[in-house]
PDB file of N, CA and C in Angstrom:
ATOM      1  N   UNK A   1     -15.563  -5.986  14.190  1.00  0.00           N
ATOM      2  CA  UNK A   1     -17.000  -6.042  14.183  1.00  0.00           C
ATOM      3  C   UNK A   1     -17.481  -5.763  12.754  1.00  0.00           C
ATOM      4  N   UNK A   2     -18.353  -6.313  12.161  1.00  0.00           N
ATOM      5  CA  UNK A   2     -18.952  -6.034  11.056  1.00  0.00           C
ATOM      6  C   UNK A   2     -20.127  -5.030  11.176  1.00  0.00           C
ATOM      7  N   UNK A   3     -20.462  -4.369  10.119  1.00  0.00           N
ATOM      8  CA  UNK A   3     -21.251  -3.561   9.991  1.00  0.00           C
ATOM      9  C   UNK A   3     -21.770  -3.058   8.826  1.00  0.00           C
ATOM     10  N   UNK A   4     -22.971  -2.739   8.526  1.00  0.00           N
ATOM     11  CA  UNK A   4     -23.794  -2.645   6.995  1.00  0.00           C
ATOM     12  C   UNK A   4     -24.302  -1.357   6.968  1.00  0.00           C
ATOM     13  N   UNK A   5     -24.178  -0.197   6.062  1.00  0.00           N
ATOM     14  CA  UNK A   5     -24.622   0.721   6.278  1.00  0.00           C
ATOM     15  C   UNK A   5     -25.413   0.691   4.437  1.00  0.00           C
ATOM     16  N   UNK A   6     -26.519   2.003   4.808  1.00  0.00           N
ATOM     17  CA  UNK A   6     -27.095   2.171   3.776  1.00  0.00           C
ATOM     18  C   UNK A   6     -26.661   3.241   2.925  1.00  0.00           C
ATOM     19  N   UNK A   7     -25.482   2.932   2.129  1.00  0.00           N
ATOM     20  CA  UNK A   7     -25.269   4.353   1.298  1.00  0.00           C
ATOM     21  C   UNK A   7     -26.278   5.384   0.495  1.00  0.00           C
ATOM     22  N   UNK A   8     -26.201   6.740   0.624  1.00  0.00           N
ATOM     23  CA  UNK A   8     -26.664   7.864   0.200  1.00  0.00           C
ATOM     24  C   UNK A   8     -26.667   8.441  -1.296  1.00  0.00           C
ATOM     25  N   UNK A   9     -27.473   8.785  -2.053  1.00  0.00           N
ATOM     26  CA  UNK A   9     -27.158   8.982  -3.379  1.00  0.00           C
ATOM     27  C   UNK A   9     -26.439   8.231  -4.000  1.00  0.00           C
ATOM     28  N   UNK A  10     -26.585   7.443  -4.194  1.00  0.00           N
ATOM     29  CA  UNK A  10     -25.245   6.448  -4.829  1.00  0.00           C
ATOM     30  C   UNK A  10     -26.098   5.198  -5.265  1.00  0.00           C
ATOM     31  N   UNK A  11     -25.774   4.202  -6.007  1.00  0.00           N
ATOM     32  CA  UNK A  11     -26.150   3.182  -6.613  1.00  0.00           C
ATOM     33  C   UNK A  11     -26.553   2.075  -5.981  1.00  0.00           C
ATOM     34  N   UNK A  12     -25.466   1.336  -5.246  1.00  0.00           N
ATOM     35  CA  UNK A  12     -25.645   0.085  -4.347  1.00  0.00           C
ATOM     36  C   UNK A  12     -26.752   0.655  -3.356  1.00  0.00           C
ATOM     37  N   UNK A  13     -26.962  -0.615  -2.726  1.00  0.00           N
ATOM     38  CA  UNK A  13     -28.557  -0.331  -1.764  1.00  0.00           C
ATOM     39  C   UNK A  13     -27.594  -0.594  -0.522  1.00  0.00           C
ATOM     40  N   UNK A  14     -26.898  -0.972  -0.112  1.00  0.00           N
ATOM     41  CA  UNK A  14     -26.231  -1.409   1.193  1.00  0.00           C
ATOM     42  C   UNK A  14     -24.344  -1.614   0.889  1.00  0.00           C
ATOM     43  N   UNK A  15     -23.949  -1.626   1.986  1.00  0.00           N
ATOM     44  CA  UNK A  15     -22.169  -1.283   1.937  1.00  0.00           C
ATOM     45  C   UNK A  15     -21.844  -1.932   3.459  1.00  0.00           C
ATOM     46  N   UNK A  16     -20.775  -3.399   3.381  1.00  0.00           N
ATOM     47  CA  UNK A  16     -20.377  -3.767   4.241  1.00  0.00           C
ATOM     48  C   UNK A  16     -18.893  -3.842   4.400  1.00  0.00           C
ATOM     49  N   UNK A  17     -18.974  -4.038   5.500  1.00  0.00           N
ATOM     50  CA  UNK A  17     -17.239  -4.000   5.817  1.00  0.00           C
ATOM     51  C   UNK A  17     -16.949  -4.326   7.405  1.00  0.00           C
ATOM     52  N   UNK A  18     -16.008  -5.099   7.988  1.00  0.00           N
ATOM     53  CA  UNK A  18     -15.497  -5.468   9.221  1.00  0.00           C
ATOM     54  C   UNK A  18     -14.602  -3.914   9.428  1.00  0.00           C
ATOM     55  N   UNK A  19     -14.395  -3.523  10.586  1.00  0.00           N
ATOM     56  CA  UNK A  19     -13.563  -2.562  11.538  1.00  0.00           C
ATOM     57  C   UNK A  19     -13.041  -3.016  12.728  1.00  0.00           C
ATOM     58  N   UNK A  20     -11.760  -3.279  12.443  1.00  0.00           N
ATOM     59  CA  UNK A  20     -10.769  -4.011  14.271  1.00  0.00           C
ATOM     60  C   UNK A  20     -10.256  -3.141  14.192  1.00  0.00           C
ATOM     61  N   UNK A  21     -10.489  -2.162  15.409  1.00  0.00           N
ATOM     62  CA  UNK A  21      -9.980  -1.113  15.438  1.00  0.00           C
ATOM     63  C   UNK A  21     -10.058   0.103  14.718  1.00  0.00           C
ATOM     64  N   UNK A  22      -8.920  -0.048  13.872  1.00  0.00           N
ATOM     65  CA  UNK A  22      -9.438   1.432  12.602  1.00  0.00           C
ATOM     66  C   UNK A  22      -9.119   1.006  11.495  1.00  0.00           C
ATOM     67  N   UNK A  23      -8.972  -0.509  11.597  1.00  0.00           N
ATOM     68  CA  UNK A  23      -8.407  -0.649  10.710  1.00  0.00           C
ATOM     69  C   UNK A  23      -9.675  -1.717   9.531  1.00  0.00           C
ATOM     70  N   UNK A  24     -10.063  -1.321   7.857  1.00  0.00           N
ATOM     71  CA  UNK A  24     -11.102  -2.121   7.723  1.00  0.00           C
ATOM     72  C   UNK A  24     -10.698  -3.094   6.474  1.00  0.00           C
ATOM     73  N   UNK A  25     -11.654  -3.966   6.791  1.00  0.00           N
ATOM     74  CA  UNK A  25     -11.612  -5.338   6.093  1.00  0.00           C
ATOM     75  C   UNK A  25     -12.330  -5.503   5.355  1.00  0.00           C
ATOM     76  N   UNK A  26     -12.578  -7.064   4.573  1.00  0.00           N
ATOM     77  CA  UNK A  26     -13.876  -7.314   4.021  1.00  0.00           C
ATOM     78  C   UNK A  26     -14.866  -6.529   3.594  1.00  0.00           C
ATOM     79  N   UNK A  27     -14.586  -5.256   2.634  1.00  0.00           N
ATOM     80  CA  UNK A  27     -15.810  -4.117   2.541  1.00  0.00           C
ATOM     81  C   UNK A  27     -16.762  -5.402   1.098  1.00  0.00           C
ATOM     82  N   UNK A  28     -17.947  -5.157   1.495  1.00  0.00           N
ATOM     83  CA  UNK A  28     -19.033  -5.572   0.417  1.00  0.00           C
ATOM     84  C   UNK A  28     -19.696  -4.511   0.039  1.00  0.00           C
ATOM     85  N   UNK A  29     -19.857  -3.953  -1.317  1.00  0.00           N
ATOM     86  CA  UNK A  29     -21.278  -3.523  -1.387  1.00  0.00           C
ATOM     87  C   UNK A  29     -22.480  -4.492  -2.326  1.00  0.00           C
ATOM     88  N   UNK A  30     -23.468  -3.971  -2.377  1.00  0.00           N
ATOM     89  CA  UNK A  30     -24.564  -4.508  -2.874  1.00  0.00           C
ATOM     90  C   UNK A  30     -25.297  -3.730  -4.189  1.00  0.00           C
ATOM     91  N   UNK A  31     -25.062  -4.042  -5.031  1.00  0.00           N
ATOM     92  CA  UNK A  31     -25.210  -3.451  -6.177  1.00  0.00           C
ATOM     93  C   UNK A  31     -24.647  -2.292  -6.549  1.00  0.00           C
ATOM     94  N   UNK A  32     -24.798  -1.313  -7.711  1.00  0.00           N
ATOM     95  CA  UNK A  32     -23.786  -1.059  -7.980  1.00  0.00           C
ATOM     96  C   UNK A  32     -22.973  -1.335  -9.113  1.00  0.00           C
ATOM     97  N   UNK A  33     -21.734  -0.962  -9.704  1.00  0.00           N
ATOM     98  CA  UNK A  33     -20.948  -1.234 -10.729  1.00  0.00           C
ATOM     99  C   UNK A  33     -20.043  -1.812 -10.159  1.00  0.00           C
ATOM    100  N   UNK A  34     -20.793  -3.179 -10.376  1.00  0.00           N
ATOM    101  CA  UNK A  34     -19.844  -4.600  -9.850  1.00  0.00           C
ATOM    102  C   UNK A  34     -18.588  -4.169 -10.109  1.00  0.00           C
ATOM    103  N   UNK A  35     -18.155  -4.444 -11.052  1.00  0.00           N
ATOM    104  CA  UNK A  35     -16.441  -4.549 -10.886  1.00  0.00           C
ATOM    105  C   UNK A  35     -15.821  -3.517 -10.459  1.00  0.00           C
ATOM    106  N   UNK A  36     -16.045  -2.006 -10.788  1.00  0.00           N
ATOM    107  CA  UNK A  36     -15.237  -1.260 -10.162  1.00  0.00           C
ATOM    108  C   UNK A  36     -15.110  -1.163  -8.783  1.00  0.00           C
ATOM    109  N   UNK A  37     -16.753  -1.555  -8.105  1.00  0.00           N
ATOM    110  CA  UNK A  37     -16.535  -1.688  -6.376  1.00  0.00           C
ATOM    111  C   UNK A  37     -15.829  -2.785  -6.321  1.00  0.00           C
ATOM    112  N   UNK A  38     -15.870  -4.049  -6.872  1.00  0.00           N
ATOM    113  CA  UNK A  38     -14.786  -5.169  -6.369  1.00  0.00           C
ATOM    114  C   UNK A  38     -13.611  -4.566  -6.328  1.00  0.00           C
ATOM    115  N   UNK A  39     -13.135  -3.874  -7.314  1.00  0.00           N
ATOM    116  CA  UNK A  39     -12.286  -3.463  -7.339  1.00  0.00           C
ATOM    117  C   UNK A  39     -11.220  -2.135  -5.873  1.00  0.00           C
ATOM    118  N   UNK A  40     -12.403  -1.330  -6.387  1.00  0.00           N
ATOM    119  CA  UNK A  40     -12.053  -0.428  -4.485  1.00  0.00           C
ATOM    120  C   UNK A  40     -11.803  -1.448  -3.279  1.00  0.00           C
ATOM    121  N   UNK A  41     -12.990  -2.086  -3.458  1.00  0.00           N
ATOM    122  CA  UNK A  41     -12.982  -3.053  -2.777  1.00  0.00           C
ATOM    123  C   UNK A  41     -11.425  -3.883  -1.768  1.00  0.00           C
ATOM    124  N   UNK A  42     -11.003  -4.252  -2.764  1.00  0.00           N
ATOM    125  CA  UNK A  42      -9.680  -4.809  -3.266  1.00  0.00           C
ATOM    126  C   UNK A  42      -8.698  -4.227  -2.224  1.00  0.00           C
ATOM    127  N   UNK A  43      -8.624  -2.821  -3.202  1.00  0.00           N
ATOM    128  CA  UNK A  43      -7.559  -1.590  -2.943  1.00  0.00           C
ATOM    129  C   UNK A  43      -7.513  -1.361  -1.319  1.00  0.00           C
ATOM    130  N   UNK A  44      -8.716  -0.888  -0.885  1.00  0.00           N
ATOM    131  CA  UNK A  44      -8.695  -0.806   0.666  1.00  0.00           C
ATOM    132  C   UNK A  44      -8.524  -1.251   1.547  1.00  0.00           C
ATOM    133  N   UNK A  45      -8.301  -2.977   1.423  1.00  0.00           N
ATOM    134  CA  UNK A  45      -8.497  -4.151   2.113  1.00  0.00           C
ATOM    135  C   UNK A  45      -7.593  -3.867   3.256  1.00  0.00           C
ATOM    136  N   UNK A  46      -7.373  -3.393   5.066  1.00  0.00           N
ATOM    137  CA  UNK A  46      -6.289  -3.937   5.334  1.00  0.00           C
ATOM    138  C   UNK A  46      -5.930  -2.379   5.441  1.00  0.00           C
ATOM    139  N   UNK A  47      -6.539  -1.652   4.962  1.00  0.00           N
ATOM    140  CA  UNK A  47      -6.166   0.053   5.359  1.00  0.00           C
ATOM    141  C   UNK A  47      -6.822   0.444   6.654  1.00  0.00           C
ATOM    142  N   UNK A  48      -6.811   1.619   6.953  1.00  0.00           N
ATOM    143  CA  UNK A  48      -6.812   2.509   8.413  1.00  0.00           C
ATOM    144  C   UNK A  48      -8.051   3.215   7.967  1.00  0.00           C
ATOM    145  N   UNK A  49      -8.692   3.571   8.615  1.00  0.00           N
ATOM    146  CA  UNK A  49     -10.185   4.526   8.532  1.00  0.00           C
ATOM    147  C   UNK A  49      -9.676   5.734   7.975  1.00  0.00           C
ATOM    148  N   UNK A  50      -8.552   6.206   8.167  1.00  0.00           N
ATOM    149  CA  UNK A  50      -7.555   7.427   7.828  1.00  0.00           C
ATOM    150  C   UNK A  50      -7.008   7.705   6.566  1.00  0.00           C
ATOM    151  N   UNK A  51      -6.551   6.726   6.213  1.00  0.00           N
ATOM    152  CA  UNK A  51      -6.047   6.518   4.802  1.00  0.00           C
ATOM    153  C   UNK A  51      -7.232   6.303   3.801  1.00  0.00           C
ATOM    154  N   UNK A  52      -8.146   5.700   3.986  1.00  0.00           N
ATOM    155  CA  UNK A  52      -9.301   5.386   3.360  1.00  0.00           C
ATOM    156  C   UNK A  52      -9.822   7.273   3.025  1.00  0.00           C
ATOM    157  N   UNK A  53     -10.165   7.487   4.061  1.00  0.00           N
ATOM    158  CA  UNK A  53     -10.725   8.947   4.281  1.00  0.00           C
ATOM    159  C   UNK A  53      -9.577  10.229   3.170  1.00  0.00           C
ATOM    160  N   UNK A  54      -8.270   9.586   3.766  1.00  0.00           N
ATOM    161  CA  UNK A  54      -7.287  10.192   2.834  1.00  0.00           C
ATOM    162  C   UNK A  54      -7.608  10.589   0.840  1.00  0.00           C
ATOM    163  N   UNK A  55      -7.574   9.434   0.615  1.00  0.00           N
ATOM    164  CA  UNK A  55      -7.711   8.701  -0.510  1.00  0.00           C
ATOM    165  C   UNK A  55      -8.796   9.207  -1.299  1.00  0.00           C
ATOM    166  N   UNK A  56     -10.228   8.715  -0.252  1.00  0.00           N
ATOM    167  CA  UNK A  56     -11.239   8.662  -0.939  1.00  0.00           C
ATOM    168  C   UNK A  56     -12.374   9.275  -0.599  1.00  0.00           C
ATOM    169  N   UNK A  57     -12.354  10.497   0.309  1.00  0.00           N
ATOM    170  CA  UNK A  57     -13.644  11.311   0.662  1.00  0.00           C
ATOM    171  C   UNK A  57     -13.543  12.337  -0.246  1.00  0.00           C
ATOM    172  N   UNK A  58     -14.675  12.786  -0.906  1.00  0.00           N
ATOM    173  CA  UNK A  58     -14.860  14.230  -1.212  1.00  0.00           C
ATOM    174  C   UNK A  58     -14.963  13.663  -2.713  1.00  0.00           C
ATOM    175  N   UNK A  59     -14.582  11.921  -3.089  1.00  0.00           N
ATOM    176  CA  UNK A  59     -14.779  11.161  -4.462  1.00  0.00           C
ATOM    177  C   UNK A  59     -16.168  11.724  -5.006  1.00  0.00           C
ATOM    178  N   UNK A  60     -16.622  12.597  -6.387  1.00  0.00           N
ATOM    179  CA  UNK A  60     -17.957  12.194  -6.538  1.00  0.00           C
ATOM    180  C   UNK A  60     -17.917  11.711  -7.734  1.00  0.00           C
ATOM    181  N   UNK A  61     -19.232  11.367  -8.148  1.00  0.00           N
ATOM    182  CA  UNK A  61     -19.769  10.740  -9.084  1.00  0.00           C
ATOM    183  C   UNK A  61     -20.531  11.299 -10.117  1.00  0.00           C
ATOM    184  N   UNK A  62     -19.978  11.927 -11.480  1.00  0.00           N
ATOM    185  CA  UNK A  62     -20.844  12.416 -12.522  1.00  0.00           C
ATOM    186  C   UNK A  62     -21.000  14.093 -11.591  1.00  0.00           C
ATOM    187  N   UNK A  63     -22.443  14.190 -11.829  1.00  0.00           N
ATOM    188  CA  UNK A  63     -22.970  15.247 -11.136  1.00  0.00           C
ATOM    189  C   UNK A  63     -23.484  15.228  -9.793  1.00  0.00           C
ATOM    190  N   UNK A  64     -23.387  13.963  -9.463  1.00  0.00           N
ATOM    191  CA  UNK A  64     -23.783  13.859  -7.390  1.00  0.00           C
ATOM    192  C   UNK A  64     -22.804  14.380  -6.967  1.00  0.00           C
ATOM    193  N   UNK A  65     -22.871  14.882  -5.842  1.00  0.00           N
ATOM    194  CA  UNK A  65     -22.200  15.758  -4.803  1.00  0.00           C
ATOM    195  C   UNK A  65     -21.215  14.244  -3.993  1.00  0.00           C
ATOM    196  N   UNK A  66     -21.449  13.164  -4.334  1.00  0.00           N
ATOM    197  CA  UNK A  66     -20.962  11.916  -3.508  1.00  0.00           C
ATOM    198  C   UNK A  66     -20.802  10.811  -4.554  1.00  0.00           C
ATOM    199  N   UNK A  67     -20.145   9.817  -4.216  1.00  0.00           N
ATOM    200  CA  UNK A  67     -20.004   8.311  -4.748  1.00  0.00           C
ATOM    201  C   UNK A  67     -19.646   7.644  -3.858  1.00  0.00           C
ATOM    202  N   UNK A  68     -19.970   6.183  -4.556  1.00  0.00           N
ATOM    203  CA  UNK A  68     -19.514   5.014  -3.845  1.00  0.00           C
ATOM    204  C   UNK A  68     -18.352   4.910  -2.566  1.00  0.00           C
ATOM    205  N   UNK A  69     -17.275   5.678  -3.590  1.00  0.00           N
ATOM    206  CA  UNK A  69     -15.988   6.072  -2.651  1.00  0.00           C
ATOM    207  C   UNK A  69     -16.000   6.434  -1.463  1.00  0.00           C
ATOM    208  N   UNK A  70     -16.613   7.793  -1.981  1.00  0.00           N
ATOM    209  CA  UNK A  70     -16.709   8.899  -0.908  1.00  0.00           C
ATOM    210  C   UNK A  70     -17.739   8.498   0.586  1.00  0.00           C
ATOM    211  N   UNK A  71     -18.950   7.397  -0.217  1.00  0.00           N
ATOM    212  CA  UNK A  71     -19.696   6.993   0.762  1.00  0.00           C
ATOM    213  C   UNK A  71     -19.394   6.072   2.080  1.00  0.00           C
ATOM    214  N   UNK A  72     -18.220   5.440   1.162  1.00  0.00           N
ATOM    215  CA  UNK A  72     -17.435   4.642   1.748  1.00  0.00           C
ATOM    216  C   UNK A  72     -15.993   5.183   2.843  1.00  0.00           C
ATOM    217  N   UNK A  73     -15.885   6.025   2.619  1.00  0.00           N
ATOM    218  CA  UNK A  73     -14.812   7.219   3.714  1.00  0.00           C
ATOM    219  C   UNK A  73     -15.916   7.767   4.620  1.00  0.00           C
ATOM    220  N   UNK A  74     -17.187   8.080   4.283  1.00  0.00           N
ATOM    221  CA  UNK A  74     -17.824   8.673   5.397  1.00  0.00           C
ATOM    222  C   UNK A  74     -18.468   7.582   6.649  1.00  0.00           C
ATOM    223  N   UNK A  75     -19.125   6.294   6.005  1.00  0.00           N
ATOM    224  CA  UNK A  75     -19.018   5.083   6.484  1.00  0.00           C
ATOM    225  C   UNK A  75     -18.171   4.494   7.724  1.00  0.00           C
ATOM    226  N   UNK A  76     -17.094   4.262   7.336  1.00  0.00           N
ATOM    227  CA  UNK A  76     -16.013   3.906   7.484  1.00  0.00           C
ATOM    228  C   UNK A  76     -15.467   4.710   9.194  1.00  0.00           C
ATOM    229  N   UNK A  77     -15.401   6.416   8.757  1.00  0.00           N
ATOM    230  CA  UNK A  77     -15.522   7.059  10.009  1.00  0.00           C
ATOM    231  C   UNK A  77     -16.460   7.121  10.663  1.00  0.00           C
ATOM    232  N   UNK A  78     -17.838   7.126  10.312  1.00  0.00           N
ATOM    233  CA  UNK A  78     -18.579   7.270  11.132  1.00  0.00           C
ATOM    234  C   UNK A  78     -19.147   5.950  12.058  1.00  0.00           C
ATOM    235  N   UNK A  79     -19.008   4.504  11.379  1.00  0.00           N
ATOM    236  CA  UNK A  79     -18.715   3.635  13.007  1.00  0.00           C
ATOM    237  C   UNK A  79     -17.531   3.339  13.502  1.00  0.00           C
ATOM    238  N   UNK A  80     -16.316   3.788  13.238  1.00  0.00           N
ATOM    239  CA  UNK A  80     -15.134   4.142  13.766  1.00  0.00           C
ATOM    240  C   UNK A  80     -15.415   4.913  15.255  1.00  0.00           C
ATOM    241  N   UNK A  81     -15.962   6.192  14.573  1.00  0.00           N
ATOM    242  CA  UNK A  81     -16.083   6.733  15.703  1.00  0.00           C
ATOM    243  C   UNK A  81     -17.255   5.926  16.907  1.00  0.00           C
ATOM    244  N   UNK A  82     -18.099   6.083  16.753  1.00  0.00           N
ATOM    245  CA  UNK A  82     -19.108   4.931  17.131  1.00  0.00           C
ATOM    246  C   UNK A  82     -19.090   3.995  17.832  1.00  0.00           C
ATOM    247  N   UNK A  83     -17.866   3.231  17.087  1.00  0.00           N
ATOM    248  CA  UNK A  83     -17.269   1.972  18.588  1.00  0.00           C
ATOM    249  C   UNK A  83     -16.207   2.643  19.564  1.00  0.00           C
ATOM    250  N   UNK A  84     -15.823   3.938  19.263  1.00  0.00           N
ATOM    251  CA  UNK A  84     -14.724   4.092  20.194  1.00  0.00           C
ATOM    252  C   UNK A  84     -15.634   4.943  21.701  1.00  0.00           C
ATOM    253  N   UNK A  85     -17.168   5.231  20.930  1.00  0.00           N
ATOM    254  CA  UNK A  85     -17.535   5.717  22.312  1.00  0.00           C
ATOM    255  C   UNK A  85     -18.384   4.444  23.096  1.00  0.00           C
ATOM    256  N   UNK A  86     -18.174   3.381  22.377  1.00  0.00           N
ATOM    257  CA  UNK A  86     -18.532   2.096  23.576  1.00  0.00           C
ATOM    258  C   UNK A  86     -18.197   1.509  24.463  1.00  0.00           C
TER     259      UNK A  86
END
């Protein structure tokens, strides 16, 4: 299932990505520092909500308490969890 969330403190205005299962795909975000998100982007393709979370929660940015990353591990679990109570 695809899904678009609005990341928090962070740069891009919106953050997409498919979830089959736990496992996620296709992440987009929307503005932002193009290449390095293409880049995460990339890296995650095809990983587990778990490993993602592994990796990349608690990532921040400069002096925010959060980044892209990190927004993207909280994301990630939180419609994880979400479809599993459907």
């Amino acid at each position: 299932m695809r899904y678009t969330v609005k990341p928090e403190k962070v740069c891009p205005t919106s953050l997409s990505f498919d979830l089959d299962g736990d496992v996620v795909t296709n992440v987009v975000y929307e503005g932002g520092c193009n290449g390095n998100l293409k880049a995460v982007s990339k890296l995650v393709d095809g990983m587990t909500v778990g490993r993602i979370e592994e990796l990349l929660k608690g990532n921040t940015c400069g002096k925010n308490p959060t980044s892209c990353a990190d927004q993207l591990a909280i994301a990630v679990r939180a419609k994880y969890e979400e479809s599993r109570q459907q």
